[in-house]
Protein backbone atom coordinates (compact mmCIF):
# COMPACT_ATOMS: atom_id res chain seq x y z
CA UNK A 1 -4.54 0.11 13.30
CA UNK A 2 -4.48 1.61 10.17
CA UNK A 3 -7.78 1.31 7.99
CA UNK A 4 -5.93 2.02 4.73
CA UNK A 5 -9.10 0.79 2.61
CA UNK A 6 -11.43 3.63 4.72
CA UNK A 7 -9.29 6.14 3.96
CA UNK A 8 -8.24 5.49 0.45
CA UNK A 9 -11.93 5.20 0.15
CA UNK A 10 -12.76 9.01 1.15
CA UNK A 11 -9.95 10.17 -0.94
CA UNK A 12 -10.62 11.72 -4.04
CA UNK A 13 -8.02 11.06 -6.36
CA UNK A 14 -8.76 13.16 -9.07
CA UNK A 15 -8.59 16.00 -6.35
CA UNK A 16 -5.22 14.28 -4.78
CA UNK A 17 -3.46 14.48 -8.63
CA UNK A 18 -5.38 17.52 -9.74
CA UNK A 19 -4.00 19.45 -6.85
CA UNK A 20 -0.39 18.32 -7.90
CA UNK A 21 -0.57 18.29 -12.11
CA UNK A 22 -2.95 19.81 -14.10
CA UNK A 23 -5.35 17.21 -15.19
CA UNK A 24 -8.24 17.11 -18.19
CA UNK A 25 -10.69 15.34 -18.95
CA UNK A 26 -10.74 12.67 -22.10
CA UNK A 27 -13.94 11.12 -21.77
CA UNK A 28 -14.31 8.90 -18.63
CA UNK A 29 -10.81 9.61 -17.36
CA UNK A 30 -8.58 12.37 -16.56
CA UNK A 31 -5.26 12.45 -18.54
CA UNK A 32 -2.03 14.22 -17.85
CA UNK A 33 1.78 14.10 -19.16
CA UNK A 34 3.01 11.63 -16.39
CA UNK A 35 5.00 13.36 -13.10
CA UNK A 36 7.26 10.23 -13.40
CA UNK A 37 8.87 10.95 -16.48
CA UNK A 38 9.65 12.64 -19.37
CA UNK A 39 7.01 12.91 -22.25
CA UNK A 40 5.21 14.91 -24.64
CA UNK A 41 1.92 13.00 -25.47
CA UNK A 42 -0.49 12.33 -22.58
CA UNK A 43 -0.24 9.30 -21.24
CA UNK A 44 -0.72 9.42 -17.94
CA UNK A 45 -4.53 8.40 -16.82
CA UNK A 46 -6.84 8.56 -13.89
CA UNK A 47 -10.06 6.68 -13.48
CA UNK A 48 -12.39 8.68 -11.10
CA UNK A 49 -14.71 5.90 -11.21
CA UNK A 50 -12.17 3.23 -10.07
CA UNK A 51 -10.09 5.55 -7.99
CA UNK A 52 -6.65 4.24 -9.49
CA UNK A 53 -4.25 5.74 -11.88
CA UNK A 54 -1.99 4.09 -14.52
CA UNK A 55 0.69 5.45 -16.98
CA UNK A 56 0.73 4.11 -20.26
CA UNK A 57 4.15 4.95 -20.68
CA UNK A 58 6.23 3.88 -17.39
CA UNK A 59 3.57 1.57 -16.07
CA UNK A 60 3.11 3.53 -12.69
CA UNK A 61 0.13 2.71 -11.17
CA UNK A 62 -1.61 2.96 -8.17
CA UNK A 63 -3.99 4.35 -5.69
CA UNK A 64 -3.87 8.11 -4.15
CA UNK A 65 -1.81 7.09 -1.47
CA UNK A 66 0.73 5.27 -3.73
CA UNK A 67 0.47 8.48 -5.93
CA UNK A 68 1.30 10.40 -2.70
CA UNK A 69 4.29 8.02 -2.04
CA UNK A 70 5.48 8.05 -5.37
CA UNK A 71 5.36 11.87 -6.55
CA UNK A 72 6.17 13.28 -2.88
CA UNK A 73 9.00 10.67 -1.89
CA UNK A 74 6.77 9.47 1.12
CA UNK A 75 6.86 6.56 3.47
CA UNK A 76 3.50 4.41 3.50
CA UNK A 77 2.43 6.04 7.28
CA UNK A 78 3.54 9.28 5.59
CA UNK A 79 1.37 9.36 3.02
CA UNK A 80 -1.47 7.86 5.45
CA UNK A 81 -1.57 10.65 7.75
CA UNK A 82 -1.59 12.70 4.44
CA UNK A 83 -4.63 11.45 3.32
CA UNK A 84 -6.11 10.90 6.61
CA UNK A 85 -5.61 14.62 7.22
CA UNK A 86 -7.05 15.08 3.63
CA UNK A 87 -10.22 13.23 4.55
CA UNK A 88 -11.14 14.05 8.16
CA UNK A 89 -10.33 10.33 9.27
CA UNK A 90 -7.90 9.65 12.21
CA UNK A 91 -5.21 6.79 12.66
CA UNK A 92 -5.50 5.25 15.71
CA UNK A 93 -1.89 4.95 16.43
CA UNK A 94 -2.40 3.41 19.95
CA UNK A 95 -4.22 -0.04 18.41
CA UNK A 96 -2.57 -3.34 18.74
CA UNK A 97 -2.33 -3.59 15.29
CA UNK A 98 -0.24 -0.42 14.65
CA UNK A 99 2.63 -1.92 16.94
CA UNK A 100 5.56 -3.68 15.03
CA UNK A 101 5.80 -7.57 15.01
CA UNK A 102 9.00 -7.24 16.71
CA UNK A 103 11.20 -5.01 17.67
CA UNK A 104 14.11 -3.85 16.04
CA UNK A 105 16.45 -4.78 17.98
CA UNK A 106 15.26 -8.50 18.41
CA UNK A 107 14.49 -8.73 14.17
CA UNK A 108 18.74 -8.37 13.99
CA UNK A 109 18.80 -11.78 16.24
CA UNK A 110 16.03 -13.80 14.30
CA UNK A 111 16.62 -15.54 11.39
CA UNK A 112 14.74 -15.46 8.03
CA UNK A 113 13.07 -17.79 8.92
CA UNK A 114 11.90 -16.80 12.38
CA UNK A 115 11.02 -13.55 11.12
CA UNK A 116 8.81 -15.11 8.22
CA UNK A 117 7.11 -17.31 10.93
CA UNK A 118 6.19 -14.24 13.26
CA UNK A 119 4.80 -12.57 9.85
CA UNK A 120 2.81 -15.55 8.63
CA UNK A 121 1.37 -15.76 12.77
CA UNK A 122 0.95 -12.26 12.97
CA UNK A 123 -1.34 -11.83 9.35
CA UNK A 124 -3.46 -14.81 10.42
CA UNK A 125 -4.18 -13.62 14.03
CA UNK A 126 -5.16 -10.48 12.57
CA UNK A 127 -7.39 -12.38 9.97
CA UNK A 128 -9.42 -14.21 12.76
CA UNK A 129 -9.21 -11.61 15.16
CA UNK A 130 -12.62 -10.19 15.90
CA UNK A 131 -14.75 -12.60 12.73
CA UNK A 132 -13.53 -9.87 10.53
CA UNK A 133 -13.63 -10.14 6.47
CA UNK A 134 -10.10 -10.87 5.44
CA UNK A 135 -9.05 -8.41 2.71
CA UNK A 136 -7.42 -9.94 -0.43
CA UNK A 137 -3.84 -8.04 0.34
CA UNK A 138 -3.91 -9.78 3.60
CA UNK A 139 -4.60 -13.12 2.03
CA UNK A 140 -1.64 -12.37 -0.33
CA UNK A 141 0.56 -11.16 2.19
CA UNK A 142 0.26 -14.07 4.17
CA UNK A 143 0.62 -16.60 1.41
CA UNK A 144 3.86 -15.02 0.36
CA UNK A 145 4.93 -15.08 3.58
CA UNK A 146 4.46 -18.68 3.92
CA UNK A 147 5.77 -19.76 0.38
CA UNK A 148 9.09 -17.63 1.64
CA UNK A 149 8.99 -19.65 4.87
CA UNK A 150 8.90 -23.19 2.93
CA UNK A 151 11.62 -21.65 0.68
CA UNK A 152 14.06 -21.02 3.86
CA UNK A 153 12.88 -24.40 4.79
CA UNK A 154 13.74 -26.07 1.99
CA UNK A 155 17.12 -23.88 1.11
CA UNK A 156 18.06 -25.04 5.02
CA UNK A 157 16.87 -29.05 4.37
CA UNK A 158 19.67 -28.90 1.58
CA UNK A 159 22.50 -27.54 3.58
């Protein structure tokens, strides 16, 4: 499975932008004209402390590997094995976890619905599995997930 927070942790983003735009320092933060689009002022701003960036102008924000995705047109595995070549730490591609839900083939036969369901099992499985701290993006992901699933529900109840 991936361990997106481990590696996002090792990253550097100052180092992950700096190496891309030219970046200087304004206090606490690093500024920059923003990669995303056109602009004369600085307003593009990286907090080394928080690891993040955010654009005052366009409202891009993110971590380094949603910098990565964004400025280099990258997948999210893309810009994983990026950074996980960037920071010495492997993706085990062989876990259970990195496996899809279901294949492609069998998502064109399932409904909405049915694919929701297998998303809502498959996020809490993985949030008891092992005793493990559920992150807050897997709590979210699973209560969209369900709120989608009572939507279909409900959309199907009123056919």
């Amino acid at each position: 499975m991936i361990n997106k927070d481990r590696i996002i942790g090792a990253a550097d983003i100052v180092d992950i932008i700096g190496s891309r735009i030219e970046l200087k320092k304004a206090g606490k933060n690093w500024m920059a004209c923003c990669p995303f689009h056109s602009e004369k002022t600085p307003s593009f701003s990286v907090n080394e402390q928080k690891q993040f960036f955010m654009c005052f102008g366009c409202g891009a924000s993110g971590d380094a590997g949603g910098f990565l995705m964004d400025y280099e047109k990258l997948s999210f595995m893309e810009a994983m094995e990026k950074l996980s070549k960037i920071t010495g730490i492997p993706i085990d591609h062989d876990s259970p976890g990195s496996k899809p839900i279901v294949s492609n083939r069998r998502m064109k036969e399932l409904s909405d619905a049915e694919l929701t369901e297998k998303l809502v099992v498959a996020i809490y499985k993985k949030m008891l599995a092992d005793g493990k701290a559920v992150s807050d993006a897997d709590k979210k992901r699973a209560s969209v997930a369900a709120a989608r699933l009572r939507e279909i529900a409900k959309m199907k109840m009123n056919m």
